[in-house]
PDB file of N, CA and C in Angstrom:
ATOM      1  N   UNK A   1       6.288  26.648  30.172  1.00  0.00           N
ATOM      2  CA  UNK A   1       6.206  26.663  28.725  1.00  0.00           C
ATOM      3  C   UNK A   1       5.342  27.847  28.313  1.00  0.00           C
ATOM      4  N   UNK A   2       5.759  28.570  27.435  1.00  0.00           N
ATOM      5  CA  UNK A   2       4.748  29.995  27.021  1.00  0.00           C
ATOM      6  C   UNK A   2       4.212  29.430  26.109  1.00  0.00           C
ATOM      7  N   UNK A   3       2.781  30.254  25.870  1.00  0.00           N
ATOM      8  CA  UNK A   3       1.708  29.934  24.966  1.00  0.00           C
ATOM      9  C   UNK A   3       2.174  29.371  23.530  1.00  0.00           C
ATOM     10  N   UNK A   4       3.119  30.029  23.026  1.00  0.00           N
ATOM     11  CA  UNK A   4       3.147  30.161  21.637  1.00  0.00           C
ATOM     12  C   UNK A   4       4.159  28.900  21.758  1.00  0.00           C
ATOM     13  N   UNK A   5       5.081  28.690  22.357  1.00  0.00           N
ATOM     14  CA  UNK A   5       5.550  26.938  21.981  1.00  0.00           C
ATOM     15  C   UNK A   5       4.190  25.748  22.826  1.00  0.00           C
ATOM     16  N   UNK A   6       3.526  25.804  23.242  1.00  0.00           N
ATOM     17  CA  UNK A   6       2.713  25.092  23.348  1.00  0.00           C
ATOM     18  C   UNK A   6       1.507  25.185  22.076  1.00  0.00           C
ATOM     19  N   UNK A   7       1.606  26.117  21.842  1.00  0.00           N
ATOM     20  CA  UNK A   7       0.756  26.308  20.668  1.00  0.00           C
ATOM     21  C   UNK A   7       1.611  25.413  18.752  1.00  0.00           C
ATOM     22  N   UNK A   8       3.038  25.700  19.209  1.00  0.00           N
ATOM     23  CA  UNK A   8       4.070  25.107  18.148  1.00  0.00           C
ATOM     24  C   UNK A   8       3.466  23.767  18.687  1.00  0.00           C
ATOM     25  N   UNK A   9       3.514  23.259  19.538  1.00  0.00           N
ATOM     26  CA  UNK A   9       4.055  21.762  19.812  1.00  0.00           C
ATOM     27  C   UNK A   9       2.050  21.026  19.759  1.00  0.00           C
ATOM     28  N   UNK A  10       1.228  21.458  20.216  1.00  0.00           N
ATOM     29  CA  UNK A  10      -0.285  21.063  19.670  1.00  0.00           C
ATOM     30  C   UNK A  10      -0.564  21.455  17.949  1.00  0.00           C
ATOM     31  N   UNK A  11       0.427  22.287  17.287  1.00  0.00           N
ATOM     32  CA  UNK A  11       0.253  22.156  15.625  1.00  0.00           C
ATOM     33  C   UNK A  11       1.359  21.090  15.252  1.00  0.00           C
ATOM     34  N   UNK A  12       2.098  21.118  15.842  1.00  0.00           N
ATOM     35  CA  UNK A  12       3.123  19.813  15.194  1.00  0.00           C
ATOM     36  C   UNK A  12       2.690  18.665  15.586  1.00  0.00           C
ATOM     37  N   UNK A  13       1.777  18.019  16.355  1.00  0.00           N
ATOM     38  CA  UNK A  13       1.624  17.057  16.861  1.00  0.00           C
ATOM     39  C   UNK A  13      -0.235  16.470  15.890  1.00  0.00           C
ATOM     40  N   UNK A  14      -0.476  17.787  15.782  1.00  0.00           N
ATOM     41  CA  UNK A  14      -1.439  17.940  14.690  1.00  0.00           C
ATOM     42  C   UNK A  14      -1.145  17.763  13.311  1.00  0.00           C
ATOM     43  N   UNK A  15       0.029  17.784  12.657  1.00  0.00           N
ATOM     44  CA  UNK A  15       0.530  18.035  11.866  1.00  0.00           C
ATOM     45  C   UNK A  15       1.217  16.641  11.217  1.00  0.00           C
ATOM     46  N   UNK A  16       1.500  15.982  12.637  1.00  0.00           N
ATOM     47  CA  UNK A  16       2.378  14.391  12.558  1.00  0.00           C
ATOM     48  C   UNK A  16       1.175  13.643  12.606  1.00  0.00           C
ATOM     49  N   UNK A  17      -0.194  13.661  13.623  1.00  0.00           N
ATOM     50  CA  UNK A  17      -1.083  13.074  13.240  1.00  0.00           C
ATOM     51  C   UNK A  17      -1.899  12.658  11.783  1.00  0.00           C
ATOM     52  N   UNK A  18      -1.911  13.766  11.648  1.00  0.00           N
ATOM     53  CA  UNK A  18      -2.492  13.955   9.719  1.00  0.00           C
ATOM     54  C   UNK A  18      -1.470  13.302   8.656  1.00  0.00           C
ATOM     55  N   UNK A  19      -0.313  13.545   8.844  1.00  0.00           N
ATOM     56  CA  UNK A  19       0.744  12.679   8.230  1.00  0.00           C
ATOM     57  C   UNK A  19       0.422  11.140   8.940  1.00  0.00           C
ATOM     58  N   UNK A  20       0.496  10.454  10.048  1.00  0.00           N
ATOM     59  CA  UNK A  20       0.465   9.468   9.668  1.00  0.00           C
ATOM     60  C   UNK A  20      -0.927   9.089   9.298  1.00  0.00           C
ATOM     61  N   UNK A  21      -1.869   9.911   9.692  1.00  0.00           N
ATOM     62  CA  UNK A  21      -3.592   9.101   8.529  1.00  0.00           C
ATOM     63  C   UNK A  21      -2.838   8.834   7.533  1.00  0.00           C
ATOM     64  N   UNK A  22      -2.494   9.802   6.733  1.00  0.00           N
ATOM     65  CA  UNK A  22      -2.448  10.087   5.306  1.00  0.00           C
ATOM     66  C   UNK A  22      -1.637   8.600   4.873  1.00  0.00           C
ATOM     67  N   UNK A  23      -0.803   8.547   5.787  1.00  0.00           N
ATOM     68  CA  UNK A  23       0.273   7.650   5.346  1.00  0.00           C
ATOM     69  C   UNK A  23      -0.576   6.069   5.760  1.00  0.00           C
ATOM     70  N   UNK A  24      -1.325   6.058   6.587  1.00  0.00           N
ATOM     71  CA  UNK A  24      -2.151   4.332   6.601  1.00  0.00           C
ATOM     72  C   UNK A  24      -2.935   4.315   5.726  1.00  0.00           C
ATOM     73  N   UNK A  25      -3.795   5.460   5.409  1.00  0.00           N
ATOM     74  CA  UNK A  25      -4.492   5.422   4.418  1.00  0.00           C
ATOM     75  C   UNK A  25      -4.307   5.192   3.287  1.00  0.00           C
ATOM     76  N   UNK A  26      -3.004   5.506   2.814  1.00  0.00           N
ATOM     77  CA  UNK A  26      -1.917   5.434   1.513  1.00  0.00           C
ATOM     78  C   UNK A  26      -1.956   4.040   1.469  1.00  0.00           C
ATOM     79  N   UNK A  27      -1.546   3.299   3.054  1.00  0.00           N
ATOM     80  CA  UNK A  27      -0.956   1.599   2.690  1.00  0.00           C
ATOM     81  C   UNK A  27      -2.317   1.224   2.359  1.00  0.00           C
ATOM     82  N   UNK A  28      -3.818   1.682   3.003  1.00  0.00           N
ATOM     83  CA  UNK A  28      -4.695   0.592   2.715  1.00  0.00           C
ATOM     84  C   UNK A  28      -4.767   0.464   1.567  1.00  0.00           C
ATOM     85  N   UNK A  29      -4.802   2.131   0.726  1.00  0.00           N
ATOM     86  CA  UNK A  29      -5.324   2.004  -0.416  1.00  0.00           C
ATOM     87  C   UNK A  29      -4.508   0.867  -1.792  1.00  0.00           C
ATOM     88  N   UNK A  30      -2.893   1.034  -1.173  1.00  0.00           N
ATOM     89  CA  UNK A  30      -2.184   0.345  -2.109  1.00  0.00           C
ATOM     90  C   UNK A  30      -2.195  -1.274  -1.808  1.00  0.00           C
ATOM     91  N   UNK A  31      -3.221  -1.547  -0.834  1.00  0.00           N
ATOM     92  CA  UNK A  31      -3.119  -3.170  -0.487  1.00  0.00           C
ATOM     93  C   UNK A  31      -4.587  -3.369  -1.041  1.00  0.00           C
ATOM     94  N   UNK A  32      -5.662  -1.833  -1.886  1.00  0.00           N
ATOM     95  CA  UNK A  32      -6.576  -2.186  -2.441  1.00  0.00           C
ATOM     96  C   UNK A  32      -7.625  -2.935  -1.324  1.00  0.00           C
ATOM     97  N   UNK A  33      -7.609  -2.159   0.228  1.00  0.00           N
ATOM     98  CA  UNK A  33      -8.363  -2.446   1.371  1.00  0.00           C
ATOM     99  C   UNK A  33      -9.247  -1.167   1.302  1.00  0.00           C
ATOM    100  N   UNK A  34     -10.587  -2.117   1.269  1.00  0.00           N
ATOM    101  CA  UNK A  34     -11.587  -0.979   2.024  1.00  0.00           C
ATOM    102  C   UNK A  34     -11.390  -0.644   3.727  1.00  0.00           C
ATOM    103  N   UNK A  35     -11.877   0.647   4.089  1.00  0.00           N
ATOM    104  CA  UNK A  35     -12.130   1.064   5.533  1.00  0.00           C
ATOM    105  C   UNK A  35     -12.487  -0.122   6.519  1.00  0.00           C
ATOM    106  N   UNK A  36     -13.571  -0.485   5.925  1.00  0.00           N
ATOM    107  CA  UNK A  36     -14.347  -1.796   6.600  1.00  0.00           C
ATOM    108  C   UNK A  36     -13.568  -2.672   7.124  1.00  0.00           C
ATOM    109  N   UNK A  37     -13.081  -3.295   5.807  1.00  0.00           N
ATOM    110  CA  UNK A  37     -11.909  -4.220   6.054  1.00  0.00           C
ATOM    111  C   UNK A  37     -10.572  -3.845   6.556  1.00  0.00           C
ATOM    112  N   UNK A  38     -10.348  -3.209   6.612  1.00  0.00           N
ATOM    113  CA  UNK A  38      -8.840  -3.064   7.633  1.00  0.00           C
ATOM    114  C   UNK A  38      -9.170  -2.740   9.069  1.00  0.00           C
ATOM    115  N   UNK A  39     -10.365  -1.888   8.863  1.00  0.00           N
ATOM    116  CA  UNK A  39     -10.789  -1.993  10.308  1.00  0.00           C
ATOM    117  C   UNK A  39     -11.233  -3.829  11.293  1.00  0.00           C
ATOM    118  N   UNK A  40     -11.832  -4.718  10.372  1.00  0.00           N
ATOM    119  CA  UNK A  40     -12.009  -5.601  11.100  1.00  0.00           C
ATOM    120  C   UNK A  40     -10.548  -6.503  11.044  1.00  0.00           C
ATOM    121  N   UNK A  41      -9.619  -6.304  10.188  1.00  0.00           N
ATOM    122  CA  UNK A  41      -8.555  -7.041  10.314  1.00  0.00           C
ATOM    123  C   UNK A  41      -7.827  -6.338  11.249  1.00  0.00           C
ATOM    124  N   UNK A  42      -8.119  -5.356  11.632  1.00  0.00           N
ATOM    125  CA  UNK A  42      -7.152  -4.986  12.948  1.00  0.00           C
ATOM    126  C   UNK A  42      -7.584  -4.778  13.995  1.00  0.00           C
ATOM    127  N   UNK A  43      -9.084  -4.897  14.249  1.00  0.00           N
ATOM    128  CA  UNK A  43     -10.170  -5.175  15.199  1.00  0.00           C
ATOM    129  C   UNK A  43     -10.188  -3.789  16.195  1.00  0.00           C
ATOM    130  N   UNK A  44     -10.574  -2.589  15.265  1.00  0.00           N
ATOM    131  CA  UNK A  44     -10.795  -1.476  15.439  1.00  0.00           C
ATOM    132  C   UNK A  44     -12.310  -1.335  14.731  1.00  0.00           C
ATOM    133  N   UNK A  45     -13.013   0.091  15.007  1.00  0.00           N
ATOM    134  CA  UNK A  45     -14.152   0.212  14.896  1.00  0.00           C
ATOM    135  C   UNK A  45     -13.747   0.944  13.512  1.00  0.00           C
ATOM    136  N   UNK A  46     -15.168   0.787  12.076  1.00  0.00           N
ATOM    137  CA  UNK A  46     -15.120   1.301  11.054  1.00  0.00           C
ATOM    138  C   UNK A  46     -14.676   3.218  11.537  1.00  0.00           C
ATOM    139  N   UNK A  47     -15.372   3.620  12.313  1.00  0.00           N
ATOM    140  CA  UNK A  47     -15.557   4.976  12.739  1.00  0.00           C
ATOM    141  C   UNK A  47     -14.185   5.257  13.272  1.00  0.00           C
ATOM    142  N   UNK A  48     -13.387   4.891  13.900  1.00  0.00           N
ATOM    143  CA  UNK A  48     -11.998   4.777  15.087  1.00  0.00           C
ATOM    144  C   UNK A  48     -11.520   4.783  13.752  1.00  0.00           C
ATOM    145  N   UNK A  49     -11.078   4.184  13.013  1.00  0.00           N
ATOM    146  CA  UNK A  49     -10.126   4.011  11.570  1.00  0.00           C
ATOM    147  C   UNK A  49     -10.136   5.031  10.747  1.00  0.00           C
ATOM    148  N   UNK A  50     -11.571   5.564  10.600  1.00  0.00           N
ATOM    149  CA  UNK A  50     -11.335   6.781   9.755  1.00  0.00           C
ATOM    150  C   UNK A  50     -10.993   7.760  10.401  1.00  0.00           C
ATOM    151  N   UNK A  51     -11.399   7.750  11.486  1.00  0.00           N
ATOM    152  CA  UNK A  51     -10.829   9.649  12.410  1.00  0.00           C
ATOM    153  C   UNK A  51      -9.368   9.047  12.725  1.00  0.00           C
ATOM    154  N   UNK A  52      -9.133   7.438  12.359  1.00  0.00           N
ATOM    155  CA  UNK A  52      -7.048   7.880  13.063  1.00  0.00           C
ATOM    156  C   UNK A  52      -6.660   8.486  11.377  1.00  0.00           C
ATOM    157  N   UNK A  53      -7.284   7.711  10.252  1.00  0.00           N
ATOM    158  CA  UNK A  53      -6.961   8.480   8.803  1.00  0.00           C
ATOM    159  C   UNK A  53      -7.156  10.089   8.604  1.00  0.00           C
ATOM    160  N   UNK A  54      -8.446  10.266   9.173  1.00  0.00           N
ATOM    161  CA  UNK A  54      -8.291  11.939   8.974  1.00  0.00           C
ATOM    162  C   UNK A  54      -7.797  12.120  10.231  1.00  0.00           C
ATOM    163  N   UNK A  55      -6.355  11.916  10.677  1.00  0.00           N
ATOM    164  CA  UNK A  55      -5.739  12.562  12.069  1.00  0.00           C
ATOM    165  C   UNK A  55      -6.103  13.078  12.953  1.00  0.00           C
ATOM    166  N   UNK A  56      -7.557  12.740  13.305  1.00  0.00           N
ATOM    167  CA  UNK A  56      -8.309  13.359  14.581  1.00  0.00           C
ATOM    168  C   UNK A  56      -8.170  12.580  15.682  1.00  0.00           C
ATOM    169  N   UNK A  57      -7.762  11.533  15.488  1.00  0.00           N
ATOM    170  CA  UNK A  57      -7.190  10.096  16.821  1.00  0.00           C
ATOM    171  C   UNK A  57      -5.449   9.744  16.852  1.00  0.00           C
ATOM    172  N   UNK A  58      -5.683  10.040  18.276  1.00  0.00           N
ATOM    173  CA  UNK A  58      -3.605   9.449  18.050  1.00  0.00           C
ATOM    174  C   UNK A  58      -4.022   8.178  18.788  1.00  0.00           C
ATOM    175  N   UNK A  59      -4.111   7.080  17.274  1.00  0.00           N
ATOM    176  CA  UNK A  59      -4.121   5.874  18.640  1.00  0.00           C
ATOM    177  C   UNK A  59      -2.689   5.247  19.119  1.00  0.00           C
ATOM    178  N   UNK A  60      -2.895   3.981  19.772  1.00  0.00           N
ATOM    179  CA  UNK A  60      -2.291   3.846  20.586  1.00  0.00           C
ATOM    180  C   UNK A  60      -0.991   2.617  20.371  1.00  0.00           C
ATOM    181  N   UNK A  61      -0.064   2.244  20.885  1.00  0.00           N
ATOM    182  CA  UNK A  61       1.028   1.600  19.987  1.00  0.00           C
ATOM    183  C   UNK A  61       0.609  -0.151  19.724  1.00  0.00           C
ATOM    184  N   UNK A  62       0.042  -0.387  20.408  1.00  0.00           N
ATOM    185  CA  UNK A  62      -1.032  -1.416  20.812  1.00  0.00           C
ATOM    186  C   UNK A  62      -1.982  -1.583  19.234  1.00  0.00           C
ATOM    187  N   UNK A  63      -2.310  -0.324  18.789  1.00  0.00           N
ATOM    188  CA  UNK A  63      -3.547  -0.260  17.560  1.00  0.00           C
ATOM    189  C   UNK A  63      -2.427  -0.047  16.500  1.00  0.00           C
ATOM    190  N   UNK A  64      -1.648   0.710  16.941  1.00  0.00           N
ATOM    191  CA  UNK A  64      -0.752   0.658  15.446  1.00  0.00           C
ATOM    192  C   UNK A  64      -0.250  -0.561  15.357  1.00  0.00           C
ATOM    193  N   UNK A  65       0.109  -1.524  15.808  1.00  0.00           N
ATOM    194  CA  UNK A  65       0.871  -2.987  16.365  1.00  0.00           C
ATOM    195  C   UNK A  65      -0.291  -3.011  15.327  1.00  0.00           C
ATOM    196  N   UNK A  66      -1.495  -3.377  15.331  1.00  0.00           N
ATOM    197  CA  UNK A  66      -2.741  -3.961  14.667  1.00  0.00           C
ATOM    198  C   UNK A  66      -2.951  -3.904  13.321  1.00  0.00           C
ATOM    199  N   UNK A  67      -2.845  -2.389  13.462  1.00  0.00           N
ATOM    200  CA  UNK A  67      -2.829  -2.044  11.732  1.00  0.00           C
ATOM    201  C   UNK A  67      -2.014  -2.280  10.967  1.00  0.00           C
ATOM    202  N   UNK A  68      -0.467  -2.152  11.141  1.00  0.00           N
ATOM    203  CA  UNK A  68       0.876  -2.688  11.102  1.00  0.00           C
ATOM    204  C   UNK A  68       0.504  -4.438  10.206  1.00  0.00           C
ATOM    205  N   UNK A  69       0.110  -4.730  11.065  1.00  0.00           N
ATOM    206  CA  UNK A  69      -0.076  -6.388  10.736  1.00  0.00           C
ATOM    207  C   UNK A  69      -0.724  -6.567   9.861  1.00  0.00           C
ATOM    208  N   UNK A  70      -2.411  -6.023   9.969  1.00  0.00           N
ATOM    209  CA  UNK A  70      -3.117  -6.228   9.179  1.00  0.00           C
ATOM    210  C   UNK A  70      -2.601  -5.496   7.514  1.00  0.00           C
ATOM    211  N   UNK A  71      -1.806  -4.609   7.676  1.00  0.00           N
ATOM    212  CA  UNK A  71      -1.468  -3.827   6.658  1.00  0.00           C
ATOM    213  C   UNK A  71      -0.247  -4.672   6.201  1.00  0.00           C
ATOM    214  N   UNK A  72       0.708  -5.372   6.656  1.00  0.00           N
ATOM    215  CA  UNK A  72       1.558  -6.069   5.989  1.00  0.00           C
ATOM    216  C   UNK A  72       2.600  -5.072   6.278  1.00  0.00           C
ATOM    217  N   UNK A  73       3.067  -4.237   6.751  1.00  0.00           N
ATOM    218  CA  UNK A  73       3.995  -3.386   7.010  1.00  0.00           C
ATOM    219  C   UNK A  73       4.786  -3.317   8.197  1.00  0.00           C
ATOM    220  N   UNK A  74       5.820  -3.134   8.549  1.00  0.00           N
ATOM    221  CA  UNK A  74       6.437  -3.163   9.709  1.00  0.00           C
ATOM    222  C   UNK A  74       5.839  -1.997  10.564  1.00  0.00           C
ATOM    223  N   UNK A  75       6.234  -2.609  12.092  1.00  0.00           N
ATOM    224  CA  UNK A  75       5.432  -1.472  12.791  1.00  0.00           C
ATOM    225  C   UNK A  75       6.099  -0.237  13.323  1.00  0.00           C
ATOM    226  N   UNK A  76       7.329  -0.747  12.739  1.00  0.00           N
ATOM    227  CA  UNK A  76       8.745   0.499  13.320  1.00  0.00           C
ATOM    228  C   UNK A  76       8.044   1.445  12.604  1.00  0.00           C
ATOM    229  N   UNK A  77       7.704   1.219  10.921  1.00  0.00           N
ATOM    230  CA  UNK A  77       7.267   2.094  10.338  1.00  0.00           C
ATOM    231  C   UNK A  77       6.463   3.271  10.717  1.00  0.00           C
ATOM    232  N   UNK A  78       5.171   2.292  11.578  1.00  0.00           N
ATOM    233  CA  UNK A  78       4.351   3.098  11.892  1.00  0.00           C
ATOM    234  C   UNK A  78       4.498   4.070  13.655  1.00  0.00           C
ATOM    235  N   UNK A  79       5.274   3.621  13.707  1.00  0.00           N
ATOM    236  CA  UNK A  79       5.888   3.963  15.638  1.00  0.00           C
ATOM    237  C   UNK A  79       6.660   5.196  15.400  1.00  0.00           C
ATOM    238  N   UNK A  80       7.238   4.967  14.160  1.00  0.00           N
ATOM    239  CA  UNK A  80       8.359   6.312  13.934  1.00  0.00           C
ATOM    240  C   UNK A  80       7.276   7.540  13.414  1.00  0.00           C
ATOM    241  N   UNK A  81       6.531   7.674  12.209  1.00  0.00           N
ATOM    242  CA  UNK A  81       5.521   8.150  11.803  1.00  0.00           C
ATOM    243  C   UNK A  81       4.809   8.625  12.975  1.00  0.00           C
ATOM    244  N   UNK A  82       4.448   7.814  13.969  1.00  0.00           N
ATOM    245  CA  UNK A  82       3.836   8.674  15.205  1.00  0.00           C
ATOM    246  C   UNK A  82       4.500   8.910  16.360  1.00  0.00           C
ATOM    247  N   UNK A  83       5.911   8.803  15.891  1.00  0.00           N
ATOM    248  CA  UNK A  83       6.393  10.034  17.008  1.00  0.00           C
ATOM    249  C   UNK A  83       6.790   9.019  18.289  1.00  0.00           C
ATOM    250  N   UNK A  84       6.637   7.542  17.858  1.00  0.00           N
ATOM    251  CA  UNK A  84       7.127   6.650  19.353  1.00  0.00           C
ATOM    252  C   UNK A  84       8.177   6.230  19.192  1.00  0.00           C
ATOM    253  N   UNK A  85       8.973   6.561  18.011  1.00  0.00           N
ATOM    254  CA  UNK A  85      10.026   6.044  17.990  1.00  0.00           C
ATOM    255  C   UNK A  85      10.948   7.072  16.716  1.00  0.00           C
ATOM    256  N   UNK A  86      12.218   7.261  16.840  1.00  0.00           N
ATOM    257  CA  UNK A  86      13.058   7.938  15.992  1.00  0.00           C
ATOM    258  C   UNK A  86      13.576   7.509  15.118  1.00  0.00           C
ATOM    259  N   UNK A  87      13.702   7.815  13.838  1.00  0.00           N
ATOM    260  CA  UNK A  87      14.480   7.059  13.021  1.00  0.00           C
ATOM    261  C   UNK A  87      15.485   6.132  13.265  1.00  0.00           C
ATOM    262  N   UNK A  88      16.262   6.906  14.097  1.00  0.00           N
ATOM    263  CA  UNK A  88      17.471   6.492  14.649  1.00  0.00           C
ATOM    264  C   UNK A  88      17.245   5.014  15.242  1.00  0.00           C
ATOM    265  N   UNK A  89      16.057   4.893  16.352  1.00  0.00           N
ATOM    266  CA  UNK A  89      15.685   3.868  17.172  1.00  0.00           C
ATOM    267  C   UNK A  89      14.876   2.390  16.580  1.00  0.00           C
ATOM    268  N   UNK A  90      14.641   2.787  15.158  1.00  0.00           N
ATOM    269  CA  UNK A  90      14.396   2.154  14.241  1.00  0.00           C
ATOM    270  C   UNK A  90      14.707   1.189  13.367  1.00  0.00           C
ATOM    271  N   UNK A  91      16.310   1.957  13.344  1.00  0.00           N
ATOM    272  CA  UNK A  91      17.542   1.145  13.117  1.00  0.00           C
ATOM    273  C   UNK A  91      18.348   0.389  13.456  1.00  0.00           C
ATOM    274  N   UNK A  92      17.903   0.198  14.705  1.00  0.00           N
ATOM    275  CA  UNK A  92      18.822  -0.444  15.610  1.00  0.00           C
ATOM    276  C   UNK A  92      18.356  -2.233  15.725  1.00  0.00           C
TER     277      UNK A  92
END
């Protein structure tokens, strides 16, 4: 792999991270959840919750399963958003 598609593929993956913060952060805010609280309803650390919101953590399908729940949202949602699953595979 040459530099510059490894360099594409660590900004896109950077890029899908920050999209899905943005996007849990979106559900807490519209379920009117503080940080605190979604963190203990999905039994993640206050600190772990905000760095997966500001896209500095890719957690894991296990934690999205968590947040998923606690958020009231399906977790395809959140599996596709991070890249574990395709639209396509979503649908099925």
């Amino acid at each position: 792999m040459s530099s510059s598609s490894a360099g594409d593929l660590r900004h896109e993956l950077e890029d899908r991270l920050t999209a899905l913060g943005e996007f849990i952060k979106s559900q807490r805010e519209l379920a009117d959840m503080s940080v605190r609280r979604l963190a203990d309803l999905a039994g993640v650390s206050n600190p772990y919750l905000s760095q997966i919101e500001r896209g500095l953590r890719r957690p894991s399908a296990e934690i999205l399963q968590q947040l998923a729940k606690a958020l009231r949202i399906s977790v395809e949602t959140l599996y596709v958003r991070a890249g574990f699953l395709s639209d396509k595979d979503a649908e099925v």
